[in-house]
C-alpha atoms as a PDB file:
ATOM      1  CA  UNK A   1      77.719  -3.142 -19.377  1.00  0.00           C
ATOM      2  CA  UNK A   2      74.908  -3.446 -22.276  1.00  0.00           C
ATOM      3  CA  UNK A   3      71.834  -2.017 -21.387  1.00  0.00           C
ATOM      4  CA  UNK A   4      68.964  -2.023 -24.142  1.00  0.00           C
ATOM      5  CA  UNK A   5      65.595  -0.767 -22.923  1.00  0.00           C
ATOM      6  CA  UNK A   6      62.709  -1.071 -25.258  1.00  0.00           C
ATOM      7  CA  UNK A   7      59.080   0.536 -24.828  1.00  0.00           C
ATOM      8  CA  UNK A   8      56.050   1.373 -26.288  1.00  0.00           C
ATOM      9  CA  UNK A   9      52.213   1.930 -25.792  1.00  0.00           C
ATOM     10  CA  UNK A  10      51.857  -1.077 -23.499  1.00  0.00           C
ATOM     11  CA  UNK A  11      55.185  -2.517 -22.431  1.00  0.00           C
ATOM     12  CA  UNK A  12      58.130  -1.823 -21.466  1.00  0.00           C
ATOM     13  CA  UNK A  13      61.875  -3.974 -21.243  1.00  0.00           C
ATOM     14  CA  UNK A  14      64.901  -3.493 -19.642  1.00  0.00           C
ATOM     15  CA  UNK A  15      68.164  -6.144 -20.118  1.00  0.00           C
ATOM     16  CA  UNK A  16      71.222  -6.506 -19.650  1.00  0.00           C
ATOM     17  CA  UNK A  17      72.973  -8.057 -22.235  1.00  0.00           C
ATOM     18  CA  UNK A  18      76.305 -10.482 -21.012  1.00  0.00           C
ATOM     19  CA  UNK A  19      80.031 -10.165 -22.609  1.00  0.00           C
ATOM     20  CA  UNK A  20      83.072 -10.905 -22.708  1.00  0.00           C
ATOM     21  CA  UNK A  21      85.198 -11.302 -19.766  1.00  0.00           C
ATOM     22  CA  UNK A  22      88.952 -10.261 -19.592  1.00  0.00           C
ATOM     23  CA  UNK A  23      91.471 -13.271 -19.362  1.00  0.00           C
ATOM     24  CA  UNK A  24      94.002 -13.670 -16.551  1.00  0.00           C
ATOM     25  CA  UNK A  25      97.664 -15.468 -15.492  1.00  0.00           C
ATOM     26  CA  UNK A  26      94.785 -18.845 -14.595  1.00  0.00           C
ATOM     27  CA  UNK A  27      93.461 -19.080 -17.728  1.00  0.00           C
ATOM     28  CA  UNK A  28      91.127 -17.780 -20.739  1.00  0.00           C
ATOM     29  CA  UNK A  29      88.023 -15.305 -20.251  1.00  0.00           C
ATOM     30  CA  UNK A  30      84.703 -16.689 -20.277  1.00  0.00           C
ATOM     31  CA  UNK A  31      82.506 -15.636 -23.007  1.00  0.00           C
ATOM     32  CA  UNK A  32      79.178 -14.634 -23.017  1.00  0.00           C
ATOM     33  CA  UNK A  33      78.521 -13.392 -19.468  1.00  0.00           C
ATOM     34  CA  UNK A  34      76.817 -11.324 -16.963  1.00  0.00           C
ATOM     35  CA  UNK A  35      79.723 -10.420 -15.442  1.00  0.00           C
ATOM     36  CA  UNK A  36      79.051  -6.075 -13.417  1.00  0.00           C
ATOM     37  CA  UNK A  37      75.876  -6.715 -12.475  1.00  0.00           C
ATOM     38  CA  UNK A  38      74.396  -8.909  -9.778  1.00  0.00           C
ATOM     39  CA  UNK A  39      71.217 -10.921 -10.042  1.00  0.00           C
ATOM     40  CA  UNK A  40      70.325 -10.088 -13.713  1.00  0.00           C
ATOM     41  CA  UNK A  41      70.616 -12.681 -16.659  1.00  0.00           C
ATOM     42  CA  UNK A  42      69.476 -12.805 -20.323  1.00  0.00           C
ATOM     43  CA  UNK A  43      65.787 -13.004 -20.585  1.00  0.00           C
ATOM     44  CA  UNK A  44      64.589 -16.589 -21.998  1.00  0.00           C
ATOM     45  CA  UNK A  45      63.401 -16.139 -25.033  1.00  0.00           C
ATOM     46  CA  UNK A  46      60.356 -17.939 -25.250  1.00  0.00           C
ATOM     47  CA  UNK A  47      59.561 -15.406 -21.869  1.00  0.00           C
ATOM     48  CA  UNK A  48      60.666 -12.262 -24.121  1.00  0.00           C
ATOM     49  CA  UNK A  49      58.638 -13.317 -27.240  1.00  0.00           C
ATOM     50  CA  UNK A  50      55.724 -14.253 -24.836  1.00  0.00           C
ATOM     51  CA  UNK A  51      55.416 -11.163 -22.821  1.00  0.00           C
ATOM     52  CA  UNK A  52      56.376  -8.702 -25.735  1.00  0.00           C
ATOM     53  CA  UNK A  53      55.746  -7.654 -29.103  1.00  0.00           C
ATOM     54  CA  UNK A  54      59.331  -8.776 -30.217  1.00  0.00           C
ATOM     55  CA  UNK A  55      60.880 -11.738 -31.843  1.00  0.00           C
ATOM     56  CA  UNK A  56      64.789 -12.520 -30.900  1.00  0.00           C
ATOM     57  CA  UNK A  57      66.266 -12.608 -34.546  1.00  0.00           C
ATOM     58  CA  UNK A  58      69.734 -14.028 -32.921  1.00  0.00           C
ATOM     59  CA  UNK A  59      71.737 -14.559 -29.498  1.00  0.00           C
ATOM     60  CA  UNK A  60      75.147 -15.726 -30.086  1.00  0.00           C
ATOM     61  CA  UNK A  61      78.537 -15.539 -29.396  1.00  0.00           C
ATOM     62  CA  UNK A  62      80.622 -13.006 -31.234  1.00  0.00           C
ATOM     63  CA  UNK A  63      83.200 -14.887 -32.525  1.00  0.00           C
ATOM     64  CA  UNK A  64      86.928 -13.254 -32.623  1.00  0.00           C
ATOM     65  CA  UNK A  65      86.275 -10.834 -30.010  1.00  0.00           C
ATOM     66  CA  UNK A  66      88.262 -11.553 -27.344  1.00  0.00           C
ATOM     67  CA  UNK A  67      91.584 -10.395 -27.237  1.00  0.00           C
ATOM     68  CA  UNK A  68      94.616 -12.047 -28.097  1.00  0.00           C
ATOM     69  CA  UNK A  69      97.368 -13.323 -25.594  1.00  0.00           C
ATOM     70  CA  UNK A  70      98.895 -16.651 -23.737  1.00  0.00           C
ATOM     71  CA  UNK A  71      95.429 -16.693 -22.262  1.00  0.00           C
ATOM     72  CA  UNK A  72      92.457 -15.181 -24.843  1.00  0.00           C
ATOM     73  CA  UNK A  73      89.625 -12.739 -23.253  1.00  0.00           C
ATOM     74  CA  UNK A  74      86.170 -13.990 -23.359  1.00  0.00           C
ATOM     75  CA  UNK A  75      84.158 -13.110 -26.902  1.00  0.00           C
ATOM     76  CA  UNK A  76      81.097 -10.800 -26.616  1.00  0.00           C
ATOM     77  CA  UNK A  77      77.348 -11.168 -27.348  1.00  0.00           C
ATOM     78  CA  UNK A  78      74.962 -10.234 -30.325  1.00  0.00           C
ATOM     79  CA  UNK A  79      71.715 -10.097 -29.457  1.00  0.00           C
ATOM     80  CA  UNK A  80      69.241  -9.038 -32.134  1.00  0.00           C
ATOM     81  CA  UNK A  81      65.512  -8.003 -31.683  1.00  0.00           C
ATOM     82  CA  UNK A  82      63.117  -7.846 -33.954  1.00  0.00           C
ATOM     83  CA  UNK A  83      60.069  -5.416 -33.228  1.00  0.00           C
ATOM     84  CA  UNK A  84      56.458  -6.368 -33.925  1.00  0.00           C
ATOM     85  CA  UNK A  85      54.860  -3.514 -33.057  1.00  0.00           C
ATOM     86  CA  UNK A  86      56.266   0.256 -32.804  1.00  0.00           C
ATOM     87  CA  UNK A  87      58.631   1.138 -29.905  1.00  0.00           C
ATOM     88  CA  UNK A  88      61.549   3.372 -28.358  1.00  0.00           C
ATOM     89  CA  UNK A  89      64.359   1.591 -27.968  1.00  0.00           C
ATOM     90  CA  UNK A  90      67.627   2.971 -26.087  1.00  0.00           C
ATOM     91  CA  UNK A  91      71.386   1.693 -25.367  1.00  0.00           C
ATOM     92  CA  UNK A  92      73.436   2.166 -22.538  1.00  0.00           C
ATOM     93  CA  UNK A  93      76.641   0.810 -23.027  1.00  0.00           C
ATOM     94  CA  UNK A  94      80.436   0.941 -22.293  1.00  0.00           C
ATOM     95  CA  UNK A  95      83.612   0.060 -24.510  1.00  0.00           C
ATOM     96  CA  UNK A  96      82.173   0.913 -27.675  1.00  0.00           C
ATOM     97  CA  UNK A  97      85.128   3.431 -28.946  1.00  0.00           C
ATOM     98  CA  UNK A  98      87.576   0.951 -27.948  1.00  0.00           C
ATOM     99  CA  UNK A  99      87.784  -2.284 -26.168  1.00  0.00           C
ATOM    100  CA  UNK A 100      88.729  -3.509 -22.638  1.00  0.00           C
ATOM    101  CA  UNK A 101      92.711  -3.445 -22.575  1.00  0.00           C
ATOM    102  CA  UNK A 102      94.631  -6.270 -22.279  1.00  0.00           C
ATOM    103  CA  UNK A 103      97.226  -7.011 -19.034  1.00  0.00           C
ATOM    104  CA  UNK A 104     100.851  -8.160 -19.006  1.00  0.00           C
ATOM    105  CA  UNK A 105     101.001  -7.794 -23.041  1.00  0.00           C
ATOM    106  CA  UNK A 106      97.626  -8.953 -23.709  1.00  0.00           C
ATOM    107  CA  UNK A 107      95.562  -7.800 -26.735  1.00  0.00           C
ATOM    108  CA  UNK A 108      92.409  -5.449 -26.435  1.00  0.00           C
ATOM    109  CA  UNK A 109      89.176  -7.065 -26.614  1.00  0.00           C
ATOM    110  CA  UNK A 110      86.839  -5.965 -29.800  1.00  0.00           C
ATOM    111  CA  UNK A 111      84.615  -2.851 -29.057  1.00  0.00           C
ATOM    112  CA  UNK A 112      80.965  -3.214 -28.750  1.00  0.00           C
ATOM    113  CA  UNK A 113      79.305  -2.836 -32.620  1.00  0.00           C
ATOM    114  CA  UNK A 114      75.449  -1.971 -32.414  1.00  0.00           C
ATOM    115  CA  UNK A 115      73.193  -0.959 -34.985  1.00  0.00           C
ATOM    116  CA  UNK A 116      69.515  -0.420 -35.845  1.00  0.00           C
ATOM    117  CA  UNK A 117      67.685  -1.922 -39.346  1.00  0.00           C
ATOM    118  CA  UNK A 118      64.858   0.618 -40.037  1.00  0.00           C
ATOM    119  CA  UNK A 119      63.064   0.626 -43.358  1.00  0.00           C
ATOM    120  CA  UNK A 120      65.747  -2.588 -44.466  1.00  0.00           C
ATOM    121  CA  UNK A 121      68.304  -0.452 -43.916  1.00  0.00           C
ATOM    122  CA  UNK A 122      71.305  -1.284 -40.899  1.00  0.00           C
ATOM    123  CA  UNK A 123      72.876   1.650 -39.918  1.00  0.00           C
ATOM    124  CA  UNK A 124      75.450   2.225 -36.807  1.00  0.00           C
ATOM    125  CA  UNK A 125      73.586   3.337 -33.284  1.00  0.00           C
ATOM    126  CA  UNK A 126      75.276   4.937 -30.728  1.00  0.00           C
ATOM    127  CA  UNK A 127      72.503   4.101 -28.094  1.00  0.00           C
ATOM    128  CA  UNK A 128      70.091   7.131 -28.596  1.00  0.00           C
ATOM    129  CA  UNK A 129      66.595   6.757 -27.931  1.00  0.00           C
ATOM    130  CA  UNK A 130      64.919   5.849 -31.404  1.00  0.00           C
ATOM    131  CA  UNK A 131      61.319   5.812 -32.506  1.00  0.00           C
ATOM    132  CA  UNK A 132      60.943   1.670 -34.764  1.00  0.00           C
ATOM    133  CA  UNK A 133      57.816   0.486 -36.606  1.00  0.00           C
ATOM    134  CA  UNK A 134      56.994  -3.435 -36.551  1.00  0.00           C
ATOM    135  CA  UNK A 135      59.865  -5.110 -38.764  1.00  0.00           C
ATOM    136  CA  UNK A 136      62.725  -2.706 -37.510  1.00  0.00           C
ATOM    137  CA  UNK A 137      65.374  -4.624 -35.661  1.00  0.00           C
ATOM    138  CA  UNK A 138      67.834  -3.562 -32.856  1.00  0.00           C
ATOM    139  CA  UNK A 139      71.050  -5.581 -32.885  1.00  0.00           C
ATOM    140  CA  UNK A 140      73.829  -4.912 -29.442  1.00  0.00           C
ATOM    141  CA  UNK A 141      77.416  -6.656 -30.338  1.00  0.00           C
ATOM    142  CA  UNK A 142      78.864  -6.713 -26.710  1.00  0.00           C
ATOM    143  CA  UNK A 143      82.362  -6.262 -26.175  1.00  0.00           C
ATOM    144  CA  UNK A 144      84.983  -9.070 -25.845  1.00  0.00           C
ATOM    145  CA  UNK A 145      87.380  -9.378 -22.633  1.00  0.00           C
ATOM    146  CA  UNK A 146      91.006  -8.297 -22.637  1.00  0.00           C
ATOM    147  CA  UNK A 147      93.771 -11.358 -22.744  1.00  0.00           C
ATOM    148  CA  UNK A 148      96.421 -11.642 -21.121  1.00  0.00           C
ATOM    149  CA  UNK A 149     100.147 -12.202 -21.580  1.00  0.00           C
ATOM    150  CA  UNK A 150     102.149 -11.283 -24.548  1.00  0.00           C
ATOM    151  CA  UNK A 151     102.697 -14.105 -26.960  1.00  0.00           C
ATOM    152  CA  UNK A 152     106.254 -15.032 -27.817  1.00  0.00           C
END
């Protein structure tokens, strides 16, 4: 799970943000998805940019994340936010010190990678509440899936 909250005089946003999901003996993990939490989804972002002072910088797949193995897990997110007015934002978030783990041999997905850009300047965030000014960016690198299967 990926949880980014952002807030500030007069709004407030909660999302989830998708990954990747862990591989199997069927086939590959799918990438990019909500996968641990029912009845949420990515917010649209002509809604998000509409309804708050933000401007999505970048939603992609992270390439490479998933892990290796007869079947690959799914790659992760990157969602990137940038603020146009001053807000708190906060992560909660899983499988950032290491990744999922593979099954029957399969390689560990990538960790999550998240950072903040304040004054120009990325730095590493570990998901505590921090005060940003208008052009400070939040950026959440989900996790990818396990895979699974050892490769001959």
């Amino acid at each position: 799970m990926s949880n980014l909250t952002l807030g500030g005089d007069a709004f407030a946003a909660y999302e989830t943000v998708g990954g990747g999901q862990g591989a199997s003996p069927r086939g590959p993990g799918p990438s990019g998805r909500q996968l641990h939490m029912t009845n949420t989804r990515a917010t649209d972002p002509e809604v998000l940019e509409h309804r708050l002072p933000v401007r999505l910088v970048r939603f992609a797949l992270r390439p490479d994340t998933g892990g290796s193995g007869i079947h690959r897990g799914g790659d992760g997110l990157v969602r990137e936010v940038e603020l146009l007015a001053p807000a708190t934002a906060a992560l909660l978030a899983t499988r950032r010190d290491a990744g999922a783990p593979g099954l029957d041999g399969g390689g560990e997905g990538a960790p999550g990678d998240d950072a903040i850009r304040c004054g120009g300047t990325w730095q590493v965030w570990e998901g505590d509440p921090v005060a940003l000014q208008p052009g400070d960016r939040v950026r959440v690198g989900t996790p990818g899936g396990g895979g699974w299967g050892r490769l001959p």
